[in-house]
Protein backbone atom coordinates (compact mmCIF):
# COMPACT_ATOMS: atom_id res chain seq x y z
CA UNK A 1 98.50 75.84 107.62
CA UNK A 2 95.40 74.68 106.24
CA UNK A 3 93.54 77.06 108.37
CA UNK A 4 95.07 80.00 107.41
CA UNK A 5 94.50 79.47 104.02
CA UNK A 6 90.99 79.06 104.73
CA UNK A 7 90.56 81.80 107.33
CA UNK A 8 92.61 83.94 104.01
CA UNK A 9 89.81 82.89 101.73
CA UNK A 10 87.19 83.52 104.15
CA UNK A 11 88.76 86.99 104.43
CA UNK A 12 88.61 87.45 100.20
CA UNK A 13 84.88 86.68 100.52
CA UNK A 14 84.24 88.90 103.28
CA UNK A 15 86.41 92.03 101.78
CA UNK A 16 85.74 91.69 98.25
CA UNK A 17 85.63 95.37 97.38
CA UNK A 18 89.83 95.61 99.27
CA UNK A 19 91.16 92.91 97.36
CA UNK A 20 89.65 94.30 94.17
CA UNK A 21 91.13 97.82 95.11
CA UNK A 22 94.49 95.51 96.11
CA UNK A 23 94.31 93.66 92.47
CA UNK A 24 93.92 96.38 90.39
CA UNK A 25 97.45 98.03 92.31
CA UNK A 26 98.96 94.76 91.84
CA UNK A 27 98.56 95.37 88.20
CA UNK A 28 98.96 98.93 88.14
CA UNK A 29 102.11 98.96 89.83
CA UNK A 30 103.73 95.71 88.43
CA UNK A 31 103.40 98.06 85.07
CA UNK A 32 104.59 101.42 86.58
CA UNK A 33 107.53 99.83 89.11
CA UNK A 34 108.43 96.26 87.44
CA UNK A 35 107.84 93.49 89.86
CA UNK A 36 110.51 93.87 91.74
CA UNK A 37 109.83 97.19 93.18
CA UNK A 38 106.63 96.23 93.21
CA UNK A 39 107.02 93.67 95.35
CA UNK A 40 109.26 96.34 97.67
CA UNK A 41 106.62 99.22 97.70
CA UNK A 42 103.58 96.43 98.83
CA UNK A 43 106.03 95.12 101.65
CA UNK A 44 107.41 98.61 102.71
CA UNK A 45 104.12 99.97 103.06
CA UNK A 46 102.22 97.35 104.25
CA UNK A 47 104.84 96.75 107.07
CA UNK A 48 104.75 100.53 108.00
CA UNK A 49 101.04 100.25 108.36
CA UNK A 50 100.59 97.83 110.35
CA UNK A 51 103.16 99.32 113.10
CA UNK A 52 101.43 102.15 113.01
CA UNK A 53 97.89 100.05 114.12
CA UNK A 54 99.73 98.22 116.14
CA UNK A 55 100.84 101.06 117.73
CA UNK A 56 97.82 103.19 117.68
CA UNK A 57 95.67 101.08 119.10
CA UNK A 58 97.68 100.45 122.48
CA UNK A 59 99.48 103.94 122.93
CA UNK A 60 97.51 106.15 120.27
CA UNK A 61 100.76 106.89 118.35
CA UNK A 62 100.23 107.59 115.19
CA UNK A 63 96.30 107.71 114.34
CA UNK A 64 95.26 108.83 117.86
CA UNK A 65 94.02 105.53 120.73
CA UNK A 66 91.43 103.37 118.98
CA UNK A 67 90.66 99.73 119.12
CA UNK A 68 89.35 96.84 117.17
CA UNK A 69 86.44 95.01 118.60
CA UNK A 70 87.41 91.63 117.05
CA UNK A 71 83.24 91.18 116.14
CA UNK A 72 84.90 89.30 112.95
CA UNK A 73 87.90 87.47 114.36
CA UNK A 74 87.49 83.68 113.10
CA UNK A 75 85.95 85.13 109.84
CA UNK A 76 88.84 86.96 108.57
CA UNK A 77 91.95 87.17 109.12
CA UNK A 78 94.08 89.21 111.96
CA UNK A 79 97.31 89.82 112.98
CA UNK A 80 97.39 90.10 116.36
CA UNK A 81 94.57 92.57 116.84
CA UNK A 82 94.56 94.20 113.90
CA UNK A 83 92.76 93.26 110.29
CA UNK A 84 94.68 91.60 107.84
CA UNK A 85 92.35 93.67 105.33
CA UNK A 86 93.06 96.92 107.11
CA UNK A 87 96.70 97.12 106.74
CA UNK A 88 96.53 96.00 103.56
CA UNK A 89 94.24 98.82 102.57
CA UNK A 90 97.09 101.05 103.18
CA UNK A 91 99.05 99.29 100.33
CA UNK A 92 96.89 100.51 97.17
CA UNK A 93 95.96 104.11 99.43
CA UNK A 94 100.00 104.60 99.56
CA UNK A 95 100.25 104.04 96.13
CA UNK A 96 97.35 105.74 94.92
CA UNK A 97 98.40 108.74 96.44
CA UNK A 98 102.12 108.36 95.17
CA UNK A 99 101.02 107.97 91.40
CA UNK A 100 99.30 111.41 91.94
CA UNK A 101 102.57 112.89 93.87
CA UNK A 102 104.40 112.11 90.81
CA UNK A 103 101.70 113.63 88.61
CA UNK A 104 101.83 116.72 90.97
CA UNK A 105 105.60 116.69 90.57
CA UNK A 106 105.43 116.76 87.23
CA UNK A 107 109.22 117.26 85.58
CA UNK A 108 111.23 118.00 88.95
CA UNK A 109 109.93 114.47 90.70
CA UNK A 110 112.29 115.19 93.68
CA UNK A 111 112.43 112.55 96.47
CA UNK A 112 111.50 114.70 99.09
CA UNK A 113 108.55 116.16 97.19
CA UNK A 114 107.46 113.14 96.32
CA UNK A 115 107.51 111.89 99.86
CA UNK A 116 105.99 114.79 101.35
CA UNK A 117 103.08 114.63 98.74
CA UNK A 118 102.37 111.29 98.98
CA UNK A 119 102.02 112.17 102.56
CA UNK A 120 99.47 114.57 102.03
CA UNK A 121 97.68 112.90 99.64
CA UNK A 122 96.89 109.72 101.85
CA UNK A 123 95.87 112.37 104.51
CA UNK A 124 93.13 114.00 102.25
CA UNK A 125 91.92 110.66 100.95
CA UNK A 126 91.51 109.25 104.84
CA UNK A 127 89.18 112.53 105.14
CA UNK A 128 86.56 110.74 103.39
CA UNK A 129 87.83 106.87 104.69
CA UNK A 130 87.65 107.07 108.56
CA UNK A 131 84.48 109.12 108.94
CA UNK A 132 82.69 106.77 106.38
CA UNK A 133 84.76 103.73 108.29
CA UNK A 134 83.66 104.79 111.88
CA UNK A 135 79.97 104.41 110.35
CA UNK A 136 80.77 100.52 109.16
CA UNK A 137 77.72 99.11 110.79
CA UNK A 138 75.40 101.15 108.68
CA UNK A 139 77.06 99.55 105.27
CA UNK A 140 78.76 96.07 104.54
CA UNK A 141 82.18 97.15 106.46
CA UNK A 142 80.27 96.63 109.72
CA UNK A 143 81.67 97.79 113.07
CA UNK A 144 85.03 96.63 113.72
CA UNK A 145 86.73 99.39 115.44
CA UNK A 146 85.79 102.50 117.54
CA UNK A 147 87.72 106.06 119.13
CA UNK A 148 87.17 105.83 122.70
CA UNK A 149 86.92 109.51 123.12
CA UNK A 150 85.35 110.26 119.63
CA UNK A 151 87.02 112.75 117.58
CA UNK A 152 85.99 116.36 115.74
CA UNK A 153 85.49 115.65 112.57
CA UNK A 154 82.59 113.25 111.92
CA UNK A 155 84.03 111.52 115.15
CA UNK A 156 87.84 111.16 113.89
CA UNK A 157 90.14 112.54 116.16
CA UNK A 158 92.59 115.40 113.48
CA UNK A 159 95.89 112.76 115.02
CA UNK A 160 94.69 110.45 112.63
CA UNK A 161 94.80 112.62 109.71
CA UNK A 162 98.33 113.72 110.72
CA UNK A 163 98.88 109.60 111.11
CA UNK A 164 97.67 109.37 107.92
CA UNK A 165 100.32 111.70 106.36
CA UNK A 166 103.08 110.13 108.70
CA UNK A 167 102.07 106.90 107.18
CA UNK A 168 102.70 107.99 103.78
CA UNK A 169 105.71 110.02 104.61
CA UNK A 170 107.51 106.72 105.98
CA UNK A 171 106.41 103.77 103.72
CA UNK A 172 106.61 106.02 100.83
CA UNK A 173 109.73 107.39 101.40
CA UNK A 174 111.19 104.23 102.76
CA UNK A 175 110.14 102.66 99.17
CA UNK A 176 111.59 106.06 97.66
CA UNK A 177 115.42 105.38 99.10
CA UNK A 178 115.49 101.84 98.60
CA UNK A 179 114.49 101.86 95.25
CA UNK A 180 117.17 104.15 94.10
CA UNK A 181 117.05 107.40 92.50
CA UNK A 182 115.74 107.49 89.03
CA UNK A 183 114.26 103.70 89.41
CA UNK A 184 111.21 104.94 91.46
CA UNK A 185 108.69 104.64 88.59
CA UNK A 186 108.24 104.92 84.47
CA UNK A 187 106.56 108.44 85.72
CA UNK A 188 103.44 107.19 83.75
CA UNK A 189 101.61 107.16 86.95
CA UNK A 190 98.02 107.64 85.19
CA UNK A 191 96.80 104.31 86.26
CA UNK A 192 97.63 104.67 89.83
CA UNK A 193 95.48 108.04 89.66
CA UNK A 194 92.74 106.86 88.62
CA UNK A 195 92.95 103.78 90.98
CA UNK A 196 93.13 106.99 93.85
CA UNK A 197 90.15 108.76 91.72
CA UNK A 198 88.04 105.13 91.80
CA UNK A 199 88.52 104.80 95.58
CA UNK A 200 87.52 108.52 96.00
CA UNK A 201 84.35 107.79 94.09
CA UNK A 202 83.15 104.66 96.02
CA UNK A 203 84.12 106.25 99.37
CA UNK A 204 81.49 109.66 98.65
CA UNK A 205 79.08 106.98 96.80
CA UNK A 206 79.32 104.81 100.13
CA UNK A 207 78.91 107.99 102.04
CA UNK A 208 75.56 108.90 99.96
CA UNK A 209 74.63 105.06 100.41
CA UNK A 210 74.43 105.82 104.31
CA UNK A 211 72.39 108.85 103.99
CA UNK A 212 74.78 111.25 106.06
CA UNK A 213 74.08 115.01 103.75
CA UNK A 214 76.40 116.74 106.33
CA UNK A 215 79.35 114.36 105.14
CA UNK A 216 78.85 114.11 102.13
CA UNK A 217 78.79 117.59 101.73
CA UNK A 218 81.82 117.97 103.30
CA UNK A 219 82.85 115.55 101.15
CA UNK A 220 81.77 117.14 97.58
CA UNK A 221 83.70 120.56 98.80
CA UNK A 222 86.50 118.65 100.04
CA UNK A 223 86.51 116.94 96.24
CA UNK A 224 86.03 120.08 94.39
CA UNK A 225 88.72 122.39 95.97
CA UNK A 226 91.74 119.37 95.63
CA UNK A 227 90.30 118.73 92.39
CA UNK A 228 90.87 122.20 91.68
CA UNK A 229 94.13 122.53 93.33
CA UNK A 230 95.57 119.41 91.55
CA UNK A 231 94.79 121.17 88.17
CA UNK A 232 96.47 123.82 88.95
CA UNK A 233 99.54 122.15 90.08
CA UNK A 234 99.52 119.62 87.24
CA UNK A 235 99.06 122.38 84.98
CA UNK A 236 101.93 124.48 86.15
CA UNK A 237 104.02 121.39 87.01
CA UNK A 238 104.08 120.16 82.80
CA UNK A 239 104.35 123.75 81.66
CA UNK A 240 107.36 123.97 79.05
C-alpha cells in the first residue's frame, strides 16, 4: 500500500499540469453538480475511459490500435497498461465539453442533446490533444504511446476522433441518466467552459512551443470557425 501511494505521488510530480486541469474540475464541478454527482460524473467517466484504452490498445476499438510503451512505468502510475494520468485526463475533457453542451443547449437542455454535444465537443478538443500528444517527446509529456500504422491527420488515425465522441456520448450520457432528469447541473456551466477554453489555450500554446506552423495553423482555423459556431448557437440558443 505504501507503494502505491508513493508511485501516486510520483505520478502528481510527474503530471503536474493533469492534476491541475483535474483540481480545478474538482472544484468546478463540486459547485455546478454538488458532490454527490460529482463524485458520479468523475467515476462514470473515468471508468468509460479507461475501457475504451483498454480496449483500443489490444483490438483498436474505440480510438483505432495504439499502444503504450511503458518508458515511464515505475514512475507513475498504470493500470494495467494504460496511464493512470491518461484516463484521468478524460475526466475534466468530459466535463469541459459538457459545461459547453449545456451552454450550447441553452433553455431546451435535452438529454439527448446534451449527450450528443458533449460528444462532439470532446471530439473537436482531441483535434488539437492527440496530434500535439503523438509529438510528447518534443515537450515534457514525452513519448509514451505510438499508432502502429500512423494516422491522416498529423499522424492520428480519424477512429480516434470518432472514439473521442463515443467516449463522450457514453460517460456523459451514462452520468446524464443516472443523475436524473432536472438534477444534471445548476446550468451555470461558465466555469466548466472556461476550464474547456484554458485547456484549448495550453494545447495550441504547447503546439507553438514545439514549433509545428502546419498544426498550429490547423489549429488557429480549427479555433476560429467553433469559436464562431458556438456564438452563434449560444446566441440563438438564449434568444427570448
Amino acid at each position: 500500500m505504501g507503494e502505491l501511494v508513493l508511485l501516486f505521488l510520483s505520478t502528481i510530480r510527474l503530471r503536474p499540469y493533469v492534476f491541475f486541469f483535474f483540481g480545478c474540475f474538482l472544484g468546478a464541478a463540486t459547485a455546478d453538480l454538488g458532490w454527490r454527482r460529482a463524485g458520479l460524473f468523475t467515476g462514470l467517466t473515468w471508468l468509460t475511459a479507461f475501457v475504451a484504452e483498454y480496449s483500443s490498445t489490444r483490438t483498436g476499438i474505440p480510438f483505432g490500435l495504439y499502444h503504450y510503451i511503458a518508458a515511464t512505468r515505475g514512475q507513475e502510475l498504470y493500470l494495467a497498461n494504460v496511464p493512470f494520468m491518461d484516463s484521468l485526463s478524460f475526466t475534466f475533457l468530459a466535463y469541459g465539453a459538457f459545461s459547453l453542451a449545456r451552454l450550447v443547449a441553452g433553455k431546451w437542455p435535452g438529454p439527448v442533446r446534451l449527450a450528443f454535444w458533449s460528444g462532439i465537443f470532446m471530439m473537436l478538443i482531441d483535434m488539437l490533444i492527440d496530434p500535439l500528444a503523438v509529438r510528447g517527446d518534443r515537450w515534457f509529456l514525452g513519448k509514451i504511446f505510438y499508432y502502429p500504422n500512423g494516422g491522416f491527420y498529423f499522424g492520428v488515425p480519424l477512429s480516434n476522433f470518432l472514439g473521442w465522441a463515443v467516449v463522450g456520448w457514453v460517460g456523459v450520457g451514462s452520468y446524464i441518466m443516472m443523475a436524473g432528469p432536472g438534477r444534471i447541473g445548476t446550468n451555470d456551466p461558465r466555469w466548466g467552459v472556461a476550464l474547456y477554453s484554458l485547456v484549448w489555450t495550453f494545447s495550441l500554446a504547447m503546439t507553438w512551443w514545439i514549433g509545428e506552423p502546419a498544426l498550429l495553423s490547423a489549429g488557429f482555423v480549427l479555433s476560429l470557425v467553433f469559436a464562431t459556431a458556438v456564438a452563434c448557437a449560444v446566441r440563438l440558443a438564449w434568444r427570448t
